[in-house]
PDB file of N, CA and C in Angstrom:
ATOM      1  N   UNK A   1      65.456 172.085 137.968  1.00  0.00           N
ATOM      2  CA  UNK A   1      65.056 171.714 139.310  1.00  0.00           C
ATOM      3  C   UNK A   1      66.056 172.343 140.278  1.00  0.00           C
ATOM      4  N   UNK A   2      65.693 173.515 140.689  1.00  0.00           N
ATOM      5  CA  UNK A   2      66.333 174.088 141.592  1.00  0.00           C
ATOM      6  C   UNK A   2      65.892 174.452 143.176  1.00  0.00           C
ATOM      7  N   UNK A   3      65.283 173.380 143.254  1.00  0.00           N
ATOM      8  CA  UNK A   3      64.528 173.313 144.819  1.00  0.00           C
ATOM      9  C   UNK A   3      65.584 172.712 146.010  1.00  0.00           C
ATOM     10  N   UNK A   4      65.631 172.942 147.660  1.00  0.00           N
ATOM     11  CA  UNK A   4      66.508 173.022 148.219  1.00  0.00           C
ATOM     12  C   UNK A   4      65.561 171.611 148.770  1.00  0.00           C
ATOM     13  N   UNK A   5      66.245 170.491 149.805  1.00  0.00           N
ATOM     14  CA  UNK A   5      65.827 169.731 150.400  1.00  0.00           C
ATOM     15  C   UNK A   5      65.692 170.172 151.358  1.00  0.00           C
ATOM     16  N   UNK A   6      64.963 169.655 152.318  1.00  0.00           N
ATOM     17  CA  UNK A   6      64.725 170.204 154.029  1.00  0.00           C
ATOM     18  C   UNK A   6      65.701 169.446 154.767  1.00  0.00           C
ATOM     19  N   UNK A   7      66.119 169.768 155.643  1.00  0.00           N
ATOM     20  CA  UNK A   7      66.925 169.467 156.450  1.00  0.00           C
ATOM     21  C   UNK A   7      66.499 167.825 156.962  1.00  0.00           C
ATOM     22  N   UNK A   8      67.648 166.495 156.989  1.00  0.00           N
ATOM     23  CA  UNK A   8      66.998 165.789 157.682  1.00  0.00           C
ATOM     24  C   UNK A   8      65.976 164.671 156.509  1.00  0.00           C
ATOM     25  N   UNK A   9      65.957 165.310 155.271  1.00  0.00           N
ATOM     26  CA  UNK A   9      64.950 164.148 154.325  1.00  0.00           C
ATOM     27  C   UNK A   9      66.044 163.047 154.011  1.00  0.00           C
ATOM     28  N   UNK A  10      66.736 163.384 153.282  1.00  0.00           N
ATOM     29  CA  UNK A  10      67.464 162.188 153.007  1.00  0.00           C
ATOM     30  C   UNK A  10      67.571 160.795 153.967  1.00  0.00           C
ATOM     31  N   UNK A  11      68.301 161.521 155.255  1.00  0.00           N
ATOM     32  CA  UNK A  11      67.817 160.677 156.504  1.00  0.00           C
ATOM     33  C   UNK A  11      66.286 159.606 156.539  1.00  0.00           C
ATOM     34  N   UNK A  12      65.235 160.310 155.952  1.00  0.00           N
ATOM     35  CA  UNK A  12      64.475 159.868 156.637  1.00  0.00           C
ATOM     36  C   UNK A  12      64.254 158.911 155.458  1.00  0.00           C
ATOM     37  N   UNK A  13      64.771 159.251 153.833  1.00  0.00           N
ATOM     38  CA  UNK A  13      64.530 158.183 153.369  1.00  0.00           C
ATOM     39  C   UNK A  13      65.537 156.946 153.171  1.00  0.00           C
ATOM     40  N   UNK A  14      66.604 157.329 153.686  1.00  0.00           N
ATOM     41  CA  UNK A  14      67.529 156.603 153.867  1.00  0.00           C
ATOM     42  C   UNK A  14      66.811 155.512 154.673  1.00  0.00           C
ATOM     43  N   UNK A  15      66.508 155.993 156.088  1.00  0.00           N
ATOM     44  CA  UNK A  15      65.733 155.136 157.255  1.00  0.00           C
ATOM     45  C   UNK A  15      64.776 153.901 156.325  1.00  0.00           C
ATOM     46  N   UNK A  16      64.002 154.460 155.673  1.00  0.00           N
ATOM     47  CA  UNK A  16      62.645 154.042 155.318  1.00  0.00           C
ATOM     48  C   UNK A  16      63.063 152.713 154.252  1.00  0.00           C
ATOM     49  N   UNK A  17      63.901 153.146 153.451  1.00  0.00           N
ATOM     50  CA  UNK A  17      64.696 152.217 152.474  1.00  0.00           C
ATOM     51  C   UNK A  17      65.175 151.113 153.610  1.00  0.00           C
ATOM     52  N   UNK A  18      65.762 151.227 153.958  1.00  0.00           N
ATOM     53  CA  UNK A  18      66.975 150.241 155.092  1.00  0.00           C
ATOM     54  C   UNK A  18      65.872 149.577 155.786  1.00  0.00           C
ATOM     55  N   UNK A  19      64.400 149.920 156.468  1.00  0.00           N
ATOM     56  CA  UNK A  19      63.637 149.327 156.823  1.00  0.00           C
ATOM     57  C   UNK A  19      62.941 148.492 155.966  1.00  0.00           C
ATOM     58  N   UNK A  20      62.668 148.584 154.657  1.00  0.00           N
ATOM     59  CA  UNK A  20      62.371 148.001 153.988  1.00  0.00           C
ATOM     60  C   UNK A  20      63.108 146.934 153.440  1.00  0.00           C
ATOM     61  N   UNK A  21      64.145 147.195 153.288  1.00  0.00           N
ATOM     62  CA  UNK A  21      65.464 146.458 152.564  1.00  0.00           C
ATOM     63  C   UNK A  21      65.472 145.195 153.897  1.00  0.00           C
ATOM     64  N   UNK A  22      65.579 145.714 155.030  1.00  0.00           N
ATOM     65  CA  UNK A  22      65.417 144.740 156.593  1.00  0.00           C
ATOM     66  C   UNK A  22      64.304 143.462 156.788  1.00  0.00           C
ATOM     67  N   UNK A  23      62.957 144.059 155.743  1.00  0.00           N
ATOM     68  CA  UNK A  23      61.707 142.735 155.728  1.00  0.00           C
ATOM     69  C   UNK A  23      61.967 141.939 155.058  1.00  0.00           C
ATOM     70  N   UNK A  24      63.188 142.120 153.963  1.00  0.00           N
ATOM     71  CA  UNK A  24      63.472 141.162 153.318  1.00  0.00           C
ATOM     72  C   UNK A  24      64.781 140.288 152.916  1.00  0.00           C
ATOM     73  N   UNK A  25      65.394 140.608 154.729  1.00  0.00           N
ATOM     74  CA  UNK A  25      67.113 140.113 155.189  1.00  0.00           C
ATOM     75  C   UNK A  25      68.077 140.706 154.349  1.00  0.00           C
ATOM     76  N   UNK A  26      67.749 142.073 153.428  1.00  0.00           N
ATOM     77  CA  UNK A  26      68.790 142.422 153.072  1.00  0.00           C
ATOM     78  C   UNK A  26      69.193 141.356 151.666  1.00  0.00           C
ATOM     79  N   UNK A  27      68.533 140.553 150.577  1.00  0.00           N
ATOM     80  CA  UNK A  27      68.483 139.501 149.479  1.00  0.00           C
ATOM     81  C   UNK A  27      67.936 140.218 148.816  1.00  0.00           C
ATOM     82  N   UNK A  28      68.422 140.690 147.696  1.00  0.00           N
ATOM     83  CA  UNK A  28      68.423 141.899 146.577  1.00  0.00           C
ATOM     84  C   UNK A  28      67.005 141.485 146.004  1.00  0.00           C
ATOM     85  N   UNK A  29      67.452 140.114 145.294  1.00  0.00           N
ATOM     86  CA  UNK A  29      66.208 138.938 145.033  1.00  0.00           C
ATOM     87  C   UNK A  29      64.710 139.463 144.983  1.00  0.00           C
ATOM     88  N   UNK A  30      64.589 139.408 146.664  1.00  0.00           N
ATOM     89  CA  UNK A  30      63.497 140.096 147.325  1.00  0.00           C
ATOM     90  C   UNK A  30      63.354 141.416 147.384  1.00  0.00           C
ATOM     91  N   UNK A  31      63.856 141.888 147.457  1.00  0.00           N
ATOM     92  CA  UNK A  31      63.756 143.205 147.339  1.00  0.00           C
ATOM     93  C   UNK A  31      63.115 143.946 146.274  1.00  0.00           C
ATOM     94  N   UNK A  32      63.625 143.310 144.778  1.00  0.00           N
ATOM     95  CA  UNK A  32      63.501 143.552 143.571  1.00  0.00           C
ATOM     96  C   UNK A  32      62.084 143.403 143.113  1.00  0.00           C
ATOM     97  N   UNK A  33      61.994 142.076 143.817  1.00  0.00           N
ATOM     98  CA  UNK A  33      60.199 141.343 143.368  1.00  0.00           C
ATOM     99  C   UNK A  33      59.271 142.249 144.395  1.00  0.00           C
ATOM    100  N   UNK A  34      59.832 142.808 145.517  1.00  0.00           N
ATOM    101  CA  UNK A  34      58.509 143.872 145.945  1.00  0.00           C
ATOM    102  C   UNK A  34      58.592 145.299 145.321  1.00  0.00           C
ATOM    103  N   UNK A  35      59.401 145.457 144.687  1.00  0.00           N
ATOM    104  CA  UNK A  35      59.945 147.131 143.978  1.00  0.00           C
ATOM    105  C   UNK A  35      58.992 146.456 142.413  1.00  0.00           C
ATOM    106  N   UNK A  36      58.804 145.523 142.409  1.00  0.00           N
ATOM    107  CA  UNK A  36      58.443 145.292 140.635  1.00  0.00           C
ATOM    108  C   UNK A  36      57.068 145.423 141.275  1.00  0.00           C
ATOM    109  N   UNK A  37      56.652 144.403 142.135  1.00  0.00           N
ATOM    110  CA  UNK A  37      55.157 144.256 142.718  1.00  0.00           C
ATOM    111  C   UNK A  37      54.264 145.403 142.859  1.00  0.00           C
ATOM    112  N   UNK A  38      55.281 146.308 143.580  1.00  0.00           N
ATOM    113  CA  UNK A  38      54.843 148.295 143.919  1.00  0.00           C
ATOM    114  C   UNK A  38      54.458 148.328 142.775  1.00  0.00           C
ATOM    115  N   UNK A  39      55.244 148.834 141.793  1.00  0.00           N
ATOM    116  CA  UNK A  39      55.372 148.982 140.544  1.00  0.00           C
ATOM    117  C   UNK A  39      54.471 148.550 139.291  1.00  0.00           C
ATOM    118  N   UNK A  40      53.596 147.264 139.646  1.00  0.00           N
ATOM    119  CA  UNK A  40      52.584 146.920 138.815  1.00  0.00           C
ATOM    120  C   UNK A  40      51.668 147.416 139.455  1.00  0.00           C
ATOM    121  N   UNK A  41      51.593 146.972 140.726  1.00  0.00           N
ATOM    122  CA  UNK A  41      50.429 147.737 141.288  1.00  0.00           C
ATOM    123  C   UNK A  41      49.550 148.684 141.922  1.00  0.00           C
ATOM    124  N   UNK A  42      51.129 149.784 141.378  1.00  0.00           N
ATOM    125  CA  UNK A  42      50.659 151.883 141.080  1.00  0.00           C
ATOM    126  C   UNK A  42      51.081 151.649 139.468  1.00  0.00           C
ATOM    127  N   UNK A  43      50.973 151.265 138.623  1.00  0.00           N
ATOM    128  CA  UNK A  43      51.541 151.897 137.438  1.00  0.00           C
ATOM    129  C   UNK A  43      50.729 152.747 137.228  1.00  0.00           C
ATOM    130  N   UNK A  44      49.606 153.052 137.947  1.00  0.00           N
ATOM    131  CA  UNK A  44      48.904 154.309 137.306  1.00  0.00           C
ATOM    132  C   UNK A  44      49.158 155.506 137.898  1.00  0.00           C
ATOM    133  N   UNK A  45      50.178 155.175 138.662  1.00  0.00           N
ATOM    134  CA  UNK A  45      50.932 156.805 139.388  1.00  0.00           C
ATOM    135  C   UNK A  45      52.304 157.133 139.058  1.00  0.00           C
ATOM    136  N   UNK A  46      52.818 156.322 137.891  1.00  0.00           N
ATOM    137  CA  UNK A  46      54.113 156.552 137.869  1.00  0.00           C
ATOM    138  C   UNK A  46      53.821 157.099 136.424  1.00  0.00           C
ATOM    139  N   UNK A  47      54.922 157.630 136.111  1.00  0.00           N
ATOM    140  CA  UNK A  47      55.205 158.965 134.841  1.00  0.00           C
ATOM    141  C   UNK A  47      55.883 157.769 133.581  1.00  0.00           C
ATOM    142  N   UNK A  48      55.342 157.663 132.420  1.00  0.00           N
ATOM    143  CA  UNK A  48      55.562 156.859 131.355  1.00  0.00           C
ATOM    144  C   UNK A  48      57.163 157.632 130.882  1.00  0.00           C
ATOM    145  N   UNK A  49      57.952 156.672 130.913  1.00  0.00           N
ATOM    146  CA  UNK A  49      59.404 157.557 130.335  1.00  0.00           C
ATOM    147  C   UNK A  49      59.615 156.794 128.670  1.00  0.00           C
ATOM    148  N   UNK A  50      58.729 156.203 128.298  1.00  0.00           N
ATOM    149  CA  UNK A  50      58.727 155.703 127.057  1.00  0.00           C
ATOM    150  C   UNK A  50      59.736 156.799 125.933  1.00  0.00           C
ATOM    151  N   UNK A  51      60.271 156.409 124.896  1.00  0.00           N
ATOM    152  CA  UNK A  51      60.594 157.818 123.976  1.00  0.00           C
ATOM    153  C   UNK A  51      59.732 158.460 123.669  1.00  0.00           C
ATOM    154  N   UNK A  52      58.618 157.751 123.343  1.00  0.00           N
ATOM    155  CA  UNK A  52      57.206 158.354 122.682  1.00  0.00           C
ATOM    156  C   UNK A  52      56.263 158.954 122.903  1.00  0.00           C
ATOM    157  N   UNK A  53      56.669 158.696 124.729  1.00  0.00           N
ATOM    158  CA  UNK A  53      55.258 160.062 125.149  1.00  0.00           C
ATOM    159  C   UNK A  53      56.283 161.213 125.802  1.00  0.00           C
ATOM    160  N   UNK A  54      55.050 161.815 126.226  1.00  0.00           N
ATOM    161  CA  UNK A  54      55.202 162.824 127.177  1.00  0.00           C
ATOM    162  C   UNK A  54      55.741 162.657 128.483  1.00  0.00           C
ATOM    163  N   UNK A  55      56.743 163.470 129.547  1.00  0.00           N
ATOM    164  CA  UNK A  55      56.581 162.653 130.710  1.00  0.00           C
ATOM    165  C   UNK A  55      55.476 163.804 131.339  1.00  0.00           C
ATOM    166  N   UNK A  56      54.872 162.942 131.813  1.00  0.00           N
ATOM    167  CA  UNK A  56      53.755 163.377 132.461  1.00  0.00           C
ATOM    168  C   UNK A  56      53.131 162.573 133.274  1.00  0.00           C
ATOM    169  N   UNK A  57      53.289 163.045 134.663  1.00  0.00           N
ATOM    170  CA  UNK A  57      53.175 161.908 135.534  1.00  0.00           C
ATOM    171  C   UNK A  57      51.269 161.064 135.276  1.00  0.00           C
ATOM    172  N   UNK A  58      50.872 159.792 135.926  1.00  0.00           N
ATOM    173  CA  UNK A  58      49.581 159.714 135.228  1.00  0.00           C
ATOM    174  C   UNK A  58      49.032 159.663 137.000  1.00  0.00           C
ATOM    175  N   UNK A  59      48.351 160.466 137.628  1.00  0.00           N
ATOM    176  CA  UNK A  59      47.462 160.534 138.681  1.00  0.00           C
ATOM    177  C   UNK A  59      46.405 159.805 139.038  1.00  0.00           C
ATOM    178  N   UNK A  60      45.804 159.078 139.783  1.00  0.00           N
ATOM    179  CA  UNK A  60      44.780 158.150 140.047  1.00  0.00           C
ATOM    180  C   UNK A  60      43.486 159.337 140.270  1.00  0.00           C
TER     181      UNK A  60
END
């Protein structure tokens, strides 16, 4: 992976995190249970890192 970032992304996900992290006063707690919540409810967009498969992301 030798791709360059654009100027300014990090920033913006920095922003986006911290806004998010902000709906839920900053309580890890919370935070965690909407990152798991995301997480059940795309698992069909996230890439299986199991030992046993492939990674290969799975696309809706």
């Amino acid at each position: 992976m030798n791709e360059k970032i654009e100027p300014g992304t990090l920033d913006r996900v920095h922003n986006a995190r911290h806004q998010i992290s902000e709906k839920f006063n900053h309580e890890p707690e919370k935070l965690i249970r909407y990152y798991m919540e995301l997480q059940k409810n795309y698992k069909n967009r996230l890439a299986d890192r199991s030992e046993n498969s492939e990674c290969k992301p799975q696309l809706a």
